[in-house]
Protein backbone atom coordinates (compact mmCIF):
# COMPACT_ATOMS: atom_id res chain seq x y z
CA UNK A 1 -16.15 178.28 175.41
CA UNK A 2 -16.18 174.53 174.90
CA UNK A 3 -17.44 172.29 178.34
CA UNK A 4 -16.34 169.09 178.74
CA UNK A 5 -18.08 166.43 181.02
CA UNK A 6 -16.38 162.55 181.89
CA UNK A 7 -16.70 160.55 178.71
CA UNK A 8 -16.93 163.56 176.63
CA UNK A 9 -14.51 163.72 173.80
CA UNK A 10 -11.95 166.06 174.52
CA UNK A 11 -12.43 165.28 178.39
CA UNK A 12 -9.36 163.71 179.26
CA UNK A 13 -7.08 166.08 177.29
CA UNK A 14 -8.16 169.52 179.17
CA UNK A 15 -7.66 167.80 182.26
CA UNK A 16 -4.44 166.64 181.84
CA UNK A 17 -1.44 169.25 182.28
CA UNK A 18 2.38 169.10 182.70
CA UNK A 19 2.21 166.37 185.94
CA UNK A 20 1.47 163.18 184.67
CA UNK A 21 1.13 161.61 187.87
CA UNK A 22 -1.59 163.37 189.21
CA UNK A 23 -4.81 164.65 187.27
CA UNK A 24 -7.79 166.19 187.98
CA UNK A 25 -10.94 164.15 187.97
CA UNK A 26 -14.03 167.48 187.78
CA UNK A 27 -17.79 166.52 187.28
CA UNK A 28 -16.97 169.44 184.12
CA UNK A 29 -14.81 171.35 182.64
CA UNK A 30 -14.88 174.58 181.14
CA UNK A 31 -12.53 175.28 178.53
CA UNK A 32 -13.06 179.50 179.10
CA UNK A 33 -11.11 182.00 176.94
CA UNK A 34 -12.58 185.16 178.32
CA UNK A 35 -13.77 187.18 181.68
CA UNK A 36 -17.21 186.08 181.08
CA UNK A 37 -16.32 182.44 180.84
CA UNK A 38 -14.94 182.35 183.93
CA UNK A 39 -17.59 184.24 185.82
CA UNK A 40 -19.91 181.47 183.96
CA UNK A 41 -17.40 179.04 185.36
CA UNK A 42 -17.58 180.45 188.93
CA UNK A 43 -21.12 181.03 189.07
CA UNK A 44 -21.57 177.28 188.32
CA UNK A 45 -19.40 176.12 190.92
CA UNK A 46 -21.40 178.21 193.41
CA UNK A 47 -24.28 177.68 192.36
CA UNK A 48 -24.32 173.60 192.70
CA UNK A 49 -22.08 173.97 196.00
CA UNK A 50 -18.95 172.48 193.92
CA UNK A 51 -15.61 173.19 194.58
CA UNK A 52 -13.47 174.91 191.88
CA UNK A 53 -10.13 174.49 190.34
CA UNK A 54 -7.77 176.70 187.66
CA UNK A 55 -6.03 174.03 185.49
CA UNK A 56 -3.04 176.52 184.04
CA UNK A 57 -0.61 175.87 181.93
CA UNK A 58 2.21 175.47 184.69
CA UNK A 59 3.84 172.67 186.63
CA UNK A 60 2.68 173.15 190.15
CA UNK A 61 -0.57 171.08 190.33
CA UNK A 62 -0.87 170.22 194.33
CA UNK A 63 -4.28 168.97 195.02
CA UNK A 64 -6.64 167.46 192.10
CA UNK A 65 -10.60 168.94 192.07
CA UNK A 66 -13.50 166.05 191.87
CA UNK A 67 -16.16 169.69 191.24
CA UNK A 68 -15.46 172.31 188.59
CA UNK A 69 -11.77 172.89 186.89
CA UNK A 70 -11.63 175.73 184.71
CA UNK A 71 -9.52 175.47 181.93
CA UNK A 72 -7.26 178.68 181.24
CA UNK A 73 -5.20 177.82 178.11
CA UNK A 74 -7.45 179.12 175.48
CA UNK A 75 -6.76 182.37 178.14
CA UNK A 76 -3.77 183.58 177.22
CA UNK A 77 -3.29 186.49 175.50
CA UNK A 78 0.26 188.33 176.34
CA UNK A 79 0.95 191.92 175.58
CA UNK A 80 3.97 194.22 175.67
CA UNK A 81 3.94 198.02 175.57
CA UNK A 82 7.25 198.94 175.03
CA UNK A 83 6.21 202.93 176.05
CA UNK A 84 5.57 202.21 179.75
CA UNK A 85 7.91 198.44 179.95
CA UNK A 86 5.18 196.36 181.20
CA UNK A 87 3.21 193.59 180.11
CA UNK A 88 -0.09 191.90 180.06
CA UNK A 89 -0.62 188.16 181.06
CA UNK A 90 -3.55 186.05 181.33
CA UNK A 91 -4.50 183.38 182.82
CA UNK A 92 -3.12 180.92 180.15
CA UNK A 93 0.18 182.36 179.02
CA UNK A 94 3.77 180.92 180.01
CA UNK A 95 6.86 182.90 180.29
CA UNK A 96 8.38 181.74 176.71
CA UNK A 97 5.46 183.67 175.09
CA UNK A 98 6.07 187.04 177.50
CA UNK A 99 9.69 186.64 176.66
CA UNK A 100 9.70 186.68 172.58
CA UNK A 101 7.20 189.63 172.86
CA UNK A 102 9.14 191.73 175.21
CA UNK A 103 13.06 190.60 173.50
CA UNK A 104 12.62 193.07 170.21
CA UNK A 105 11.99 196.01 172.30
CA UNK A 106 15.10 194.92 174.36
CA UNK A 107 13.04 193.96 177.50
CA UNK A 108 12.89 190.81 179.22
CA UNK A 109 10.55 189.50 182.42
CA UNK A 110 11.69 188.27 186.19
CA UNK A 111 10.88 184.42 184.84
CA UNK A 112 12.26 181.55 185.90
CA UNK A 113 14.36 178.35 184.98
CA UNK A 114 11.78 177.16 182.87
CA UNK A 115 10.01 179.01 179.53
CA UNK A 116 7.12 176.93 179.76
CA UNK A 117 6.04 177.91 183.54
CA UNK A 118 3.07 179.65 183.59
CA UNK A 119 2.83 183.18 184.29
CA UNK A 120 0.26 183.52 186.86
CA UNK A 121 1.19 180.77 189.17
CA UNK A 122 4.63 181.44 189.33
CA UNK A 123 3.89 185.05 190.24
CA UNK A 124 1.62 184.25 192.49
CA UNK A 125 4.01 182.29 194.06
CA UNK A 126 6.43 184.57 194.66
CA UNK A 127 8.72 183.59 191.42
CA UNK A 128 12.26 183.17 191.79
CA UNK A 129 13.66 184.27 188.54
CA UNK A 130 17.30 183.49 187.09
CA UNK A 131 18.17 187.31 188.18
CA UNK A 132 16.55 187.31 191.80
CA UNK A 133 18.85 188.34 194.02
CA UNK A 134 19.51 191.02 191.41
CA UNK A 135 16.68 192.14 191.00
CA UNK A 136 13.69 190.83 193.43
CA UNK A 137 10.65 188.64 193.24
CA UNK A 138 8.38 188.57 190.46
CA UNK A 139 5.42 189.37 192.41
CA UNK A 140 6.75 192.97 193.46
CA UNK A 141 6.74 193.67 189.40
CA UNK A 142 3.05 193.63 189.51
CA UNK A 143 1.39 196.89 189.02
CA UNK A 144 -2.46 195.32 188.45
CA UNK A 145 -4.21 192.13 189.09
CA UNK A 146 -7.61 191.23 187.58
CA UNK A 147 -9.58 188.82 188.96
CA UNK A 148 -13.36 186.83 189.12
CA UNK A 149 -13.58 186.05 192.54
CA UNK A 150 -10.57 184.32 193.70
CA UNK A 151 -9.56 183.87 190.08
CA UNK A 152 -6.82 185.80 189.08
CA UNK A 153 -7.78 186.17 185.11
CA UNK A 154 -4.58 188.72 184.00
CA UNK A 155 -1.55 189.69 185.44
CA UNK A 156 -0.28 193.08 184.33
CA UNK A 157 3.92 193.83 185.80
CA UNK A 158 6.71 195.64 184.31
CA UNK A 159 9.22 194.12 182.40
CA UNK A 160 13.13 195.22 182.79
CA UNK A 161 15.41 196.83 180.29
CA UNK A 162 17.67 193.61 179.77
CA UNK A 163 18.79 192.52 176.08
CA UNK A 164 21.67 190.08 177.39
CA UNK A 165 22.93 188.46 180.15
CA UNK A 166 26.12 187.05 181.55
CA UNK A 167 25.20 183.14 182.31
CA UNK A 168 25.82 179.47 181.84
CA UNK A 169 26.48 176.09 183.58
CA UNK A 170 28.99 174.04 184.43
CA UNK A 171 28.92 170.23 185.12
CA UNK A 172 30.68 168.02 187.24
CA UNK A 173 30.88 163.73 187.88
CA UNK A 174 29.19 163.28 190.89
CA UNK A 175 32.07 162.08 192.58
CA UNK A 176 32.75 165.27 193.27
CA UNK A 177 30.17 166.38 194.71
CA UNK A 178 31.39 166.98 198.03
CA UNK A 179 33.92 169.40 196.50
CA UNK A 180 31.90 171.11 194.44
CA UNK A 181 28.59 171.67 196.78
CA UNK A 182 31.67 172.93 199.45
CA UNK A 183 32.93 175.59 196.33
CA UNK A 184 29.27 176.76 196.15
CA UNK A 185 28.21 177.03 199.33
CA UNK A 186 31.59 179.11 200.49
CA UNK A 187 31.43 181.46 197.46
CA UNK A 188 32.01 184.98 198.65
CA UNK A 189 28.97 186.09 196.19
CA UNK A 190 28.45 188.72 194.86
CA UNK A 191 24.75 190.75 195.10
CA UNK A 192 23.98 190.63 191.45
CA UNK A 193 24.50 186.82 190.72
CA UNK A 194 21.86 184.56 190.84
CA UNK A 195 23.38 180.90 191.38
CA UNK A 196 21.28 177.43 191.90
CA UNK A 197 23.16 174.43 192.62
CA UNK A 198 21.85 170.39 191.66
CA UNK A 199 22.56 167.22 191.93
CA UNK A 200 21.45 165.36 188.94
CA UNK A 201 21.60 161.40 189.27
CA UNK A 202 25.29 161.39 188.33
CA UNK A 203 26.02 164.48 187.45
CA UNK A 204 26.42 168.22 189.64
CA UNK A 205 25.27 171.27 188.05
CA UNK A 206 25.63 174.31 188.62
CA UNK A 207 23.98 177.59 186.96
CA UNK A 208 24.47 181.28 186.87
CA UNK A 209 23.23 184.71 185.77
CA UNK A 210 23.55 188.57 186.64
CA UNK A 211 23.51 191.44 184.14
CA UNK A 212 26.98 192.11 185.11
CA UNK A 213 30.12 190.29 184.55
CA UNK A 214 31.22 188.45 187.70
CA UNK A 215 33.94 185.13 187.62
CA UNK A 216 33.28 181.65 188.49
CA UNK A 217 36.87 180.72 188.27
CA UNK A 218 36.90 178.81 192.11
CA UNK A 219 34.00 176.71 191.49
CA UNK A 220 36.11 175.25 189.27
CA UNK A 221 37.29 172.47 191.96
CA UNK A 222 36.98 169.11 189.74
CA UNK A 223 37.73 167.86 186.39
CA UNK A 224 34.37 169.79 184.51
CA UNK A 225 31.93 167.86 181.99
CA UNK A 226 30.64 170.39 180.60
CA UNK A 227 30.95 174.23 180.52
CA UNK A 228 29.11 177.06 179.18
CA UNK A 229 29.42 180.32 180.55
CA UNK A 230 29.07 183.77 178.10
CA UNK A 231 27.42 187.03 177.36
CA UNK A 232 23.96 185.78 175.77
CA UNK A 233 20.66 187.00 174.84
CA UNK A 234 18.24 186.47 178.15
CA UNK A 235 16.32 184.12 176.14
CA UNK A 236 19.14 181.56 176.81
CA UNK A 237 19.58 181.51 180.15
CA UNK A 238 15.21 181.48 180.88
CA UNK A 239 15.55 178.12 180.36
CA UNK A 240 13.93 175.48 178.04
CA UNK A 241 10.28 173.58 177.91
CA UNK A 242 10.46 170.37 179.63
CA UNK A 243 8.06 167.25 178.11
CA UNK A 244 4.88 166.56 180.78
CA UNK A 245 6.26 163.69 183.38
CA UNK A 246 5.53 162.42 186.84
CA UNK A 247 7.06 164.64 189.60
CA UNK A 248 6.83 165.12 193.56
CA UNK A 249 8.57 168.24 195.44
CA UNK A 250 9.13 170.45 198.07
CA UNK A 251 10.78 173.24 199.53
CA UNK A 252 12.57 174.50 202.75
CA UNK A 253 13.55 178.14 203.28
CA UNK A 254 16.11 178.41 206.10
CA UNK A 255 18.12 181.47 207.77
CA UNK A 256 21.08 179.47 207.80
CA UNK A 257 22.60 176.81 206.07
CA UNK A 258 25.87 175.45 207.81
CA UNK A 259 28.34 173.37 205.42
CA UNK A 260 27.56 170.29 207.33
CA UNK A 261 24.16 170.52 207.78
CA UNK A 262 24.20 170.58 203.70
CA UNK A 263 26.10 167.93 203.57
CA UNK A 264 24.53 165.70 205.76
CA UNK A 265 21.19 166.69 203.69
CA UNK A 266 23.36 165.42 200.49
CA UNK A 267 24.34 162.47 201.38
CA UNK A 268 20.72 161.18 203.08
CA UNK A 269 19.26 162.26 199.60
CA UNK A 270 22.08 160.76 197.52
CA UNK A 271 20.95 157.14 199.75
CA UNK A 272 17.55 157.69 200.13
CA UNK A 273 15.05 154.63 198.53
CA UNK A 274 13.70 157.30 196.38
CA UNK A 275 15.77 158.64 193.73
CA UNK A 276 15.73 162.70 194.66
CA UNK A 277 17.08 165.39 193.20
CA UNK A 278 18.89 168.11 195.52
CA UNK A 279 18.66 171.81 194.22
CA UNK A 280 20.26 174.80 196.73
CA UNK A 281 19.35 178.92 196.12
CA UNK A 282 21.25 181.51 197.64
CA UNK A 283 18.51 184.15 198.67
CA UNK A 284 19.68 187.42 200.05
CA UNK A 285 20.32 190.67 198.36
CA UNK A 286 17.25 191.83 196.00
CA UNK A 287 15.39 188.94 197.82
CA UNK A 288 15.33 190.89 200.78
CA UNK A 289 13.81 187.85 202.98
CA UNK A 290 14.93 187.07 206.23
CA UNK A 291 15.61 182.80 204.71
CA UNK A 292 19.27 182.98 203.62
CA UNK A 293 18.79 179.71 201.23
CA UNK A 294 16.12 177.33 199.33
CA UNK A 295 16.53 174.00 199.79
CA UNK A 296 14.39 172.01 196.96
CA UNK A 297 14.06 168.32 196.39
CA UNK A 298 12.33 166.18 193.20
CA UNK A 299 11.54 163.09 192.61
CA UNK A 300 10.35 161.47 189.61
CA UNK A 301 7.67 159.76 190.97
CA UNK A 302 4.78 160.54 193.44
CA UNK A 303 4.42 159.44 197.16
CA UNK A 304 8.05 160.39 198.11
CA UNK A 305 7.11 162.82 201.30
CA UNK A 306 8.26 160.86 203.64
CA UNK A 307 11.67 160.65 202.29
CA UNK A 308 11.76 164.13 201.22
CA UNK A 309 10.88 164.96 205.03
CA UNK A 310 14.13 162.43 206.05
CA UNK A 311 15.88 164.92 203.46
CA UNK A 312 14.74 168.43 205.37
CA UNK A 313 14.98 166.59 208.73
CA UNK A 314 18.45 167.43 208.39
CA UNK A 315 18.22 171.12 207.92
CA UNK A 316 14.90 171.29 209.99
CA UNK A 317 16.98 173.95 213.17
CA UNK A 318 16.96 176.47 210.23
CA UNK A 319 13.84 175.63 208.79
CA UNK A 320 11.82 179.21 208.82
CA UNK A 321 8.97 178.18 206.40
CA UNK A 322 8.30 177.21 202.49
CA UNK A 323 7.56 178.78 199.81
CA UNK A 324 5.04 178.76 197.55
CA UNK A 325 6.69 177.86 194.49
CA UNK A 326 8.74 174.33 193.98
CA UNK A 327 5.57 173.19 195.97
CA UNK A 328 4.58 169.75 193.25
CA UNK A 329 2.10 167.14 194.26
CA UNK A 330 2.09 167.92 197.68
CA UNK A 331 -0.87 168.90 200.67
């Protein structure tokens, strides 16, 4: 275990992560790769009356530490066993590294959008994977949680017998947005697809995913940018790694999501003085929850609550909580 203390060399590197905007500033680090590094950690922290915080290797840092930040990416070990279709996580490891290990045994994990997420957090979260409302949240995979005090140290959860999957994306000019987000929202969909819808600056996307074949024929509405839409190995549709940047976000979840209402939460965003990005998720079916849709909105730069709250303001009769993932930068 290396520890790193302000001026140190090596200092300013482990206490950096994937938000650029926002970084811890600890009295030390400590750079642990094992249980006994962490309980080292911990013990520290208690012992000098310092608060403690778990840099990981995801993208949902909320609230920087000014005590102890332990360090998990030298803890990341992953292992697959094939026999039994779980896997093994620590503290460390991101989904891309759970996903090449499981893929040869034709397995694949409930991870999201994004391979370089980290495990852990995400779970913890909840985790909204690309095949949710197919097949649940990530955190009712878990079969064993290890931990040093409140620090989870390994995740162990099964994995699910999927090789390939039928996804892709299709892209539209945002002056279509109104027709496209009204395609979306009234799709009569079916239990095993997974959709997300987002507005991108100038551009609509939307993506998809089940196991199963389904059509996306009537979302189809505009003149499309870009399509691609096939049987592919799950590797493809888990998303790509995304370079470290300044972000804020937040979620709503809500039982009920009118057309208007959605629209009217469009079009403040699309005029807002902050330049936010507007991402919609179906819930239901394997999700089980009582929320009916996510609501999420980015921006890429920090101290944009106030006009994400203008945003949800519009939504905020079906507002029935948050959730714990899509949570960036925020108290």
């Amino acid at each position: 275990m290396q520890i790193f203390y302000p001026g140190d060399v090596g200092y300013d590197e482990e206490r950096s992560g994937f938000q650029t905007g926002l970084r811890h500033e600890p009295q030390v680090v400590f750079a642990v790769e094992n249980v006994q590094d962490v309980e080292d950690a911990v013990g520290h922290a208690e012992s000098h009356g310092l608060e403690y915080a778990i840099q990981t290797t995801g993208h949902g840092l909320t609230t920087a530490t000014t005590g102890v930040l332990i360090s998990t990416r030298r803890l990341n070990a992953v292992e697959v066993d094939p026999a039994t279709g779980t896997a093994r996580a620590e503290a460390g490891a991101v989904w891309q590294q759970v996903i090449e290990k499981a893929a040869p045994h034709g397995l694949a994990p409930l991870s999201g959008d994004a391979s370089d997420v980290g495990v852990v957090g995400y779970t913890l979260g909840g985790g909204f994977s690309v095949l949710a409302r197919e097949f649940g949240f990530a955190s009712e995979r878990v079969t064993r949680t290890e931990k040093v005090g409140e620090v989870v140290t390994a995740l162990e959860f099964e994995l699910l017998p999927v090789e390939r999957v039928h996804a892709g994306e299709l892209f539209f000019e945002a002056r279509y947005e109104r027709e496209v987000v009204e395609a979306f929202h009234t799709w009569d969909l079916p239990d095993h697809v997974t959709p997300a819808l987002t507005t991108l600056g100038d551009v609509v996307r939307i993506t998809f995913a089940s196991t199963k074949p389904f059509d996306v024929g009537h979302l189809r509405v505009a003149p499309v940018l870009k399509e691609d839409f096939g049987l592919k190995p799950f590797a493809e549709a888990a998303g790509r790694p995304l370079p470290p940047h300044t972000y804020q976000g937040d979620n709503v979840l809500l039982r009920d999501l009118p057309l208007e209402a959605l629209h009217r939460a469009r079009e403040i965003a699309a005029r807002s003085t902050a330049e936010i990005f507007l991402g919609l998720l179906p819930l239901g079916a394997a999700l089980g929850s009582e929320a009916t849709h996510l609501l999420k909105l980015i921006s890429p730069r920090l101290g944009v609550q106030e006009q994400h709250e203008e945003v949800f303001e519009a939504v905020r009769p079906f507002v029935v909580g948050r959730s714990r993932n899509f949570r960036y930068a925020v108290g």
